[in-house]
N, C-alpha and C. Protein backbone atom coordinates (compact mmCIF):
# COMPACT_ATOMS: atom_id res chain seq x y z
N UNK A 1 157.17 139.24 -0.24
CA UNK A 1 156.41 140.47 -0.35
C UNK A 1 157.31 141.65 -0.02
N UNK A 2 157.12 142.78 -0.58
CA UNK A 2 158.49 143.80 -0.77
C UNK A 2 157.00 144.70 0.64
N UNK A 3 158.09 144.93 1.42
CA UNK A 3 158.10 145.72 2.93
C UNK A 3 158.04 147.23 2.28
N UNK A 4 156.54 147.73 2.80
CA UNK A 4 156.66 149.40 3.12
C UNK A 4 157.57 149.76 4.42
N UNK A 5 157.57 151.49 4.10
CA UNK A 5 158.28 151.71 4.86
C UNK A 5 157.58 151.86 6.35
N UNK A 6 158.06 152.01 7.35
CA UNK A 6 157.15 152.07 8.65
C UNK A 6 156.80 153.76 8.60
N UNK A 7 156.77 154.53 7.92
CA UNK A 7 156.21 155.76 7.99
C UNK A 7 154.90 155.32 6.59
N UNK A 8 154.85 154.69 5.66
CA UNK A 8 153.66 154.56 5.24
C UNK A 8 153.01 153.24 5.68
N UNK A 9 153.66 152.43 6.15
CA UNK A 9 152.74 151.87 7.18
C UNK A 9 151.85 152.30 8.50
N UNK A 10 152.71 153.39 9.08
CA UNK A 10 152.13 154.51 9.97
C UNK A 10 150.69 154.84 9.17
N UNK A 11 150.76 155.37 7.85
CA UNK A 11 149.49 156.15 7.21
C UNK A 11 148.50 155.12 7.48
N UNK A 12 149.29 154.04 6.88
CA UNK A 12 147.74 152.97 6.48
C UNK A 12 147.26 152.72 8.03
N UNK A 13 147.64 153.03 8.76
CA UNK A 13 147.12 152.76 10.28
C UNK A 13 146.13 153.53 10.72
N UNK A 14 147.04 154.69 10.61
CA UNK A 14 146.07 155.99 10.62
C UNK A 14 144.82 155.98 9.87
N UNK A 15 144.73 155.77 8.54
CA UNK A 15 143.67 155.46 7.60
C UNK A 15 142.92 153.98 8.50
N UNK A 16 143.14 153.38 9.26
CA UNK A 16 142.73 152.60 9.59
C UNK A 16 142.07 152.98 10.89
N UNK A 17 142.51 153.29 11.88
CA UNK A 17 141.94 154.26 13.24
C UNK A 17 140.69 154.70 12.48
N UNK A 18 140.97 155.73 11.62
CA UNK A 18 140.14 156.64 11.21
C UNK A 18 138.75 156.10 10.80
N UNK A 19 138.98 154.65 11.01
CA UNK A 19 137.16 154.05 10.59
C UNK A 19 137.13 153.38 11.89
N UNK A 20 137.38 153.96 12.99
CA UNK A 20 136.83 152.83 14.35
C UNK A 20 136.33 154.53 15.06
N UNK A 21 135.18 154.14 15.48
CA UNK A 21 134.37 154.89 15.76
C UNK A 21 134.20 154.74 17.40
N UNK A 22 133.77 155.87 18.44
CA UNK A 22 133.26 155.40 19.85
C UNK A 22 131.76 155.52 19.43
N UNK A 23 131.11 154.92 19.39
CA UNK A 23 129.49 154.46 19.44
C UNK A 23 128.84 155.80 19.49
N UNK A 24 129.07 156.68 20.80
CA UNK A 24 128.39 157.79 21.36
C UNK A 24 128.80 158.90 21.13
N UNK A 25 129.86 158.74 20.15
CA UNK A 25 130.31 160.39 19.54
C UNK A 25 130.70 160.12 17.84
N UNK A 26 130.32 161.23 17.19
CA UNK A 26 130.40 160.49 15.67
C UNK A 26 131.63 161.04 14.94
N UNK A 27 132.78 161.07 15.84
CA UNK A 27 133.86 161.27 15.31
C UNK A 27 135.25 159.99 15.27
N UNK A 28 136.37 160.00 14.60
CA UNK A 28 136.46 158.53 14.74
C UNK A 28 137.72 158.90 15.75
N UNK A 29 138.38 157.57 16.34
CA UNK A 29 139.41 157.74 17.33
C UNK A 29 140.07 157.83 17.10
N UNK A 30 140.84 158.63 15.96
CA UNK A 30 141.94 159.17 15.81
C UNK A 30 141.73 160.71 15.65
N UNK A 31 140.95 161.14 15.43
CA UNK A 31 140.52 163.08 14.75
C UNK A 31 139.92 163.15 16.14
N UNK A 32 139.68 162.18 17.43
CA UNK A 32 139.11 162.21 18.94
C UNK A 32 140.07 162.67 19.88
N UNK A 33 141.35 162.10 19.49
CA UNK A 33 142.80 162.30 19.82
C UNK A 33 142.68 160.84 21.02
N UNK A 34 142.26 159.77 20.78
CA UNK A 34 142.55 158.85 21.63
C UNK A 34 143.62 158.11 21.23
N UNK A 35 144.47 158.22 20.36
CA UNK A 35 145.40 157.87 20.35
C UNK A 35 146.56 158.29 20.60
N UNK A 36 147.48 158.06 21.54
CA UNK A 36 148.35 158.48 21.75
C UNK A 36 150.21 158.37 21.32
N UNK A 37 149.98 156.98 20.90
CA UNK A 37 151.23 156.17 20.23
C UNK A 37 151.15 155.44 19.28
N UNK A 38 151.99 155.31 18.49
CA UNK A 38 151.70 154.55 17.04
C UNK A 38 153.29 154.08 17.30
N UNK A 39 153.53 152.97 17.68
CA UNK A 39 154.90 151.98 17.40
C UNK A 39 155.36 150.61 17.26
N UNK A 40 156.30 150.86 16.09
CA UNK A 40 156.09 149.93 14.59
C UNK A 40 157.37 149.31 15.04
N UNK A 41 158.03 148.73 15.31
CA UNK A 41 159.36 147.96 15.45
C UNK A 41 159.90 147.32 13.99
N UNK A 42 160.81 146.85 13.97
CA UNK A 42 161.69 146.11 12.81
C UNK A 42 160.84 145.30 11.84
N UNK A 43 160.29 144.11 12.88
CA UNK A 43 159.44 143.11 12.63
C UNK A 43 158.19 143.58 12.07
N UNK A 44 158.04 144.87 12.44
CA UNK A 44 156.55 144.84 11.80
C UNK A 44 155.24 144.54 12.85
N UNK A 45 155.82 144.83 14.33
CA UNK A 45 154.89 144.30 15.36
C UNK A 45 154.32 145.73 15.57
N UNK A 46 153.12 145.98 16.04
CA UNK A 46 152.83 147.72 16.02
C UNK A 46 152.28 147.63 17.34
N UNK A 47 152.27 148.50 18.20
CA UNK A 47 152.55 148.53 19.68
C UNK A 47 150.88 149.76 19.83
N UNK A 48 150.44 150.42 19.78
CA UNK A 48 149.83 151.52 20.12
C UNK A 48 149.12 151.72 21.48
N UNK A 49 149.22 152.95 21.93
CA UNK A 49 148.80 153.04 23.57
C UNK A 49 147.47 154.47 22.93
N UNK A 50 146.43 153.69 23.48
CA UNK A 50 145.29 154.85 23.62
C UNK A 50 144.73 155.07 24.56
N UNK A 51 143.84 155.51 24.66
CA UNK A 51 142.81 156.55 25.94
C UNK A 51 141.36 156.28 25.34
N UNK A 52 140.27 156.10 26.25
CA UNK A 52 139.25 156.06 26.05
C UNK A 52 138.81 157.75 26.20
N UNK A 53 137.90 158.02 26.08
CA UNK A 53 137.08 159.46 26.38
C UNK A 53 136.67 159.21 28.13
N UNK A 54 136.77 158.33 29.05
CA UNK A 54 136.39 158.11 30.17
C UNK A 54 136.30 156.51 30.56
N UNK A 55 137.17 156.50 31.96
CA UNK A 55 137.57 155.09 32.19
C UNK A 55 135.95 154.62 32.32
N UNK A 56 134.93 154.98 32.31
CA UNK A 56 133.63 154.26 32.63
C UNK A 56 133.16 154.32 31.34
N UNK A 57 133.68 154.65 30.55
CA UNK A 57 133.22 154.90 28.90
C UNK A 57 132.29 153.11 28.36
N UNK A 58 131.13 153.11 28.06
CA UNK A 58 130.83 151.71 27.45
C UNK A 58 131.11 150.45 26.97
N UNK A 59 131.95 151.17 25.89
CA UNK A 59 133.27 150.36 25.19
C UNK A 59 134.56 150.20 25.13
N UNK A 60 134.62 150.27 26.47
CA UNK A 60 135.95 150.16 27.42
C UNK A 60 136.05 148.18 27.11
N UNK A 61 135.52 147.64 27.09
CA UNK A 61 135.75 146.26 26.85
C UNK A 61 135.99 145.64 25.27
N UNK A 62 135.13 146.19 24.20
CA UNK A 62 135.05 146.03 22.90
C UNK A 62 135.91 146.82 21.93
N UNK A 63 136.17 148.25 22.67
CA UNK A 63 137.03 149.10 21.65
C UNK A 63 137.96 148.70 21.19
N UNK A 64 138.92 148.50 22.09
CA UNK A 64 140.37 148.32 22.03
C UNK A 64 140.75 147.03 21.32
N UNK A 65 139.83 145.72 21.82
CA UNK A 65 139.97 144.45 20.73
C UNK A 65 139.80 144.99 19.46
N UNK A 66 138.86 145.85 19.26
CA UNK A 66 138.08 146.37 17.40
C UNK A 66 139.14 146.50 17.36
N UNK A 67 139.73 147.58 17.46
CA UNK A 67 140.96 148.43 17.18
C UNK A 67 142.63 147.30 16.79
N UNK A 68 141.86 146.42 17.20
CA UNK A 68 143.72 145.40 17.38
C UNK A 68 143.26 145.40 16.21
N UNK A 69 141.82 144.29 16.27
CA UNK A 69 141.70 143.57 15.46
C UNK A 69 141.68 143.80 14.16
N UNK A 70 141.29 145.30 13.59
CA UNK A 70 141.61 146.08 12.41
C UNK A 70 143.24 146.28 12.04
N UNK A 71 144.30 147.02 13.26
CA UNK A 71 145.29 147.10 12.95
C UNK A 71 145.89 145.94 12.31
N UNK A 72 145.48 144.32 12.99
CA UNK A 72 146.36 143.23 12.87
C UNK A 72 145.91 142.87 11.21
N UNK A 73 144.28 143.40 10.59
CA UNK A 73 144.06 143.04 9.35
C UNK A 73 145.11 143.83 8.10
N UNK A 74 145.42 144.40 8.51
CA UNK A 74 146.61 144.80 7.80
C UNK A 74 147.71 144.09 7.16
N UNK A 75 147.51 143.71 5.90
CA UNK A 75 148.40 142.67 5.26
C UNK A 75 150.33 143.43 5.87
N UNK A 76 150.54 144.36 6.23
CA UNK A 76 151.88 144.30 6.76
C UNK A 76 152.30 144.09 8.05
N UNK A 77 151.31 143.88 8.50
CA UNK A 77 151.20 144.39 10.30
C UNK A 77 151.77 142.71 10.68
N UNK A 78 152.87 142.94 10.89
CA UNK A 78 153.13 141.26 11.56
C UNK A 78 152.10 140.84 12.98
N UNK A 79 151.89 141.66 13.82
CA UNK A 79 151.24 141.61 15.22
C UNK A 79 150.65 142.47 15.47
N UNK A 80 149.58 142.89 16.15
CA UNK A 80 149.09 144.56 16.88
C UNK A 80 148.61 144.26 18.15
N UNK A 81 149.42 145.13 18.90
CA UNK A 81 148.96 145.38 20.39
C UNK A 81 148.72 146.40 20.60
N UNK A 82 147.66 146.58 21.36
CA UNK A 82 146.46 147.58 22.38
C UNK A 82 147.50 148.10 23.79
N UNK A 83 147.35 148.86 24.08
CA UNK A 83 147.74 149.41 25.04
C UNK A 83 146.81 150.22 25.84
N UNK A 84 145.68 149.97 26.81
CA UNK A 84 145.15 151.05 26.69
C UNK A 84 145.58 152.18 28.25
N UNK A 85 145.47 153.19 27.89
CA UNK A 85 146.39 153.98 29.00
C UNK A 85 145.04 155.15 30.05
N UNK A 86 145.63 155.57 30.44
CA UNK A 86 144.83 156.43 31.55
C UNK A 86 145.44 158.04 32.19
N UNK A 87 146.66 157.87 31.33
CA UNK A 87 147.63 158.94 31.34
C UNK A 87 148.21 159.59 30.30
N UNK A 88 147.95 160.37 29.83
CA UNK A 88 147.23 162.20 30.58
C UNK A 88 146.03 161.76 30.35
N UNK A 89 145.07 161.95 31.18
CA UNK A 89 143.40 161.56 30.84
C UNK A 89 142.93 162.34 29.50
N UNK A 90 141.98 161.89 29.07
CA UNK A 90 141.57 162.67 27.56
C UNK A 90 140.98 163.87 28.17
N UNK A 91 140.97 164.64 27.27
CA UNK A 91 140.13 166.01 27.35
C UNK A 91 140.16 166.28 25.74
N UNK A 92 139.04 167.53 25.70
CA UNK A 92 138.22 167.47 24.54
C UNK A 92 139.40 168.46 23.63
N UNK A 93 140.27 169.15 24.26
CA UNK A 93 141.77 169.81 23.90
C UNK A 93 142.34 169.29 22.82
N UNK A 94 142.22 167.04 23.43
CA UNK A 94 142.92 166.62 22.08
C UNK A 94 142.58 166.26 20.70
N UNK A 95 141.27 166.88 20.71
CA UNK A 95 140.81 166.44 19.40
C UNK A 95 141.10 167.04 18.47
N UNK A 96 141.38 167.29 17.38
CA UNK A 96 141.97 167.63 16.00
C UNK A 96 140.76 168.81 15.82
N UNK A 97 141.46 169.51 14.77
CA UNK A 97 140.28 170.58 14.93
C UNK A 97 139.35 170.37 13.74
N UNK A 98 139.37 169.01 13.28
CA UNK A 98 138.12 168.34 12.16
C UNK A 98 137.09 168.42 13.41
N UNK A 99 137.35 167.21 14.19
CA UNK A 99 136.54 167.00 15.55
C UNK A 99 136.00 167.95 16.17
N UNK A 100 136.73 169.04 16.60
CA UNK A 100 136.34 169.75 17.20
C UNK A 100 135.22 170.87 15.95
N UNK A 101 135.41 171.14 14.71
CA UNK A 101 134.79 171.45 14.36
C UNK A 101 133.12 170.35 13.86
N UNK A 102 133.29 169.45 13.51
CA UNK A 102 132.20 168.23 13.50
C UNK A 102 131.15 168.55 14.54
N UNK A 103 131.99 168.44 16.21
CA UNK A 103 131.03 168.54 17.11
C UNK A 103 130.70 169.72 17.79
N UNK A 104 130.98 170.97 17.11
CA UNK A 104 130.20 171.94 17.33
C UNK A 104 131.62 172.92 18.46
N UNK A 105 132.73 172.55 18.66
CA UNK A 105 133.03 173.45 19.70
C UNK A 105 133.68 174.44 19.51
N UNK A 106 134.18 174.50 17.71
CA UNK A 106 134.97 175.38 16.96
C UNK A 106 133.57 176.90 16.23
């Protein structure tokens, strides 16, 4: 199978984030800004470190598996790992200004 490059493998990821949703806000976790890292190594293993909206957040247990488990469906994705982080805490700052316009703060 002929290998994309890891910058349009980046997209299809992104396009992929972009349909995992947090339950309680109807924007998806990437235009949320919970993502913080997107990294793709040689192999094709993709690493990503995110942030919930709040360490007591609901789907603090289910998100982050969804989230592998989409990245890893990715016919290029050799592996996907979750990272999930707590540093810089989220604030509503990082949301894209789709998001921020969606939920009213623009």
């Amino acid at each position: 199978m002929q290998k994309i490059s890891k910058q349009d493998l980046e997209e299809k990821i992104i396009q992929t984030l972009k349909g995992c949703y947090d339950p309680e806000i109807p924007v998806d976790i990437f235009e949320l800004g919970l993502i913080y890292e997107i990294a793709i190594d040689d192999d094709y293993n993709v690493k990503i470190k995110m942030t919930l909206t709040s360490p007591m957040c609901p789907v603090a247990g289910s998100l982050p598996p969804e989230v592998e488990g989409k990245v890893k469906a990715i016919p290029e994705v050799n592996d996907a790992k979750i990272e999930l982080v707590w540093s810089p805490p989220w604030d509503k700052d990082m949301m894209s200004e789709v998001a921020k316009l969606e939920l009213g703060f623009l």
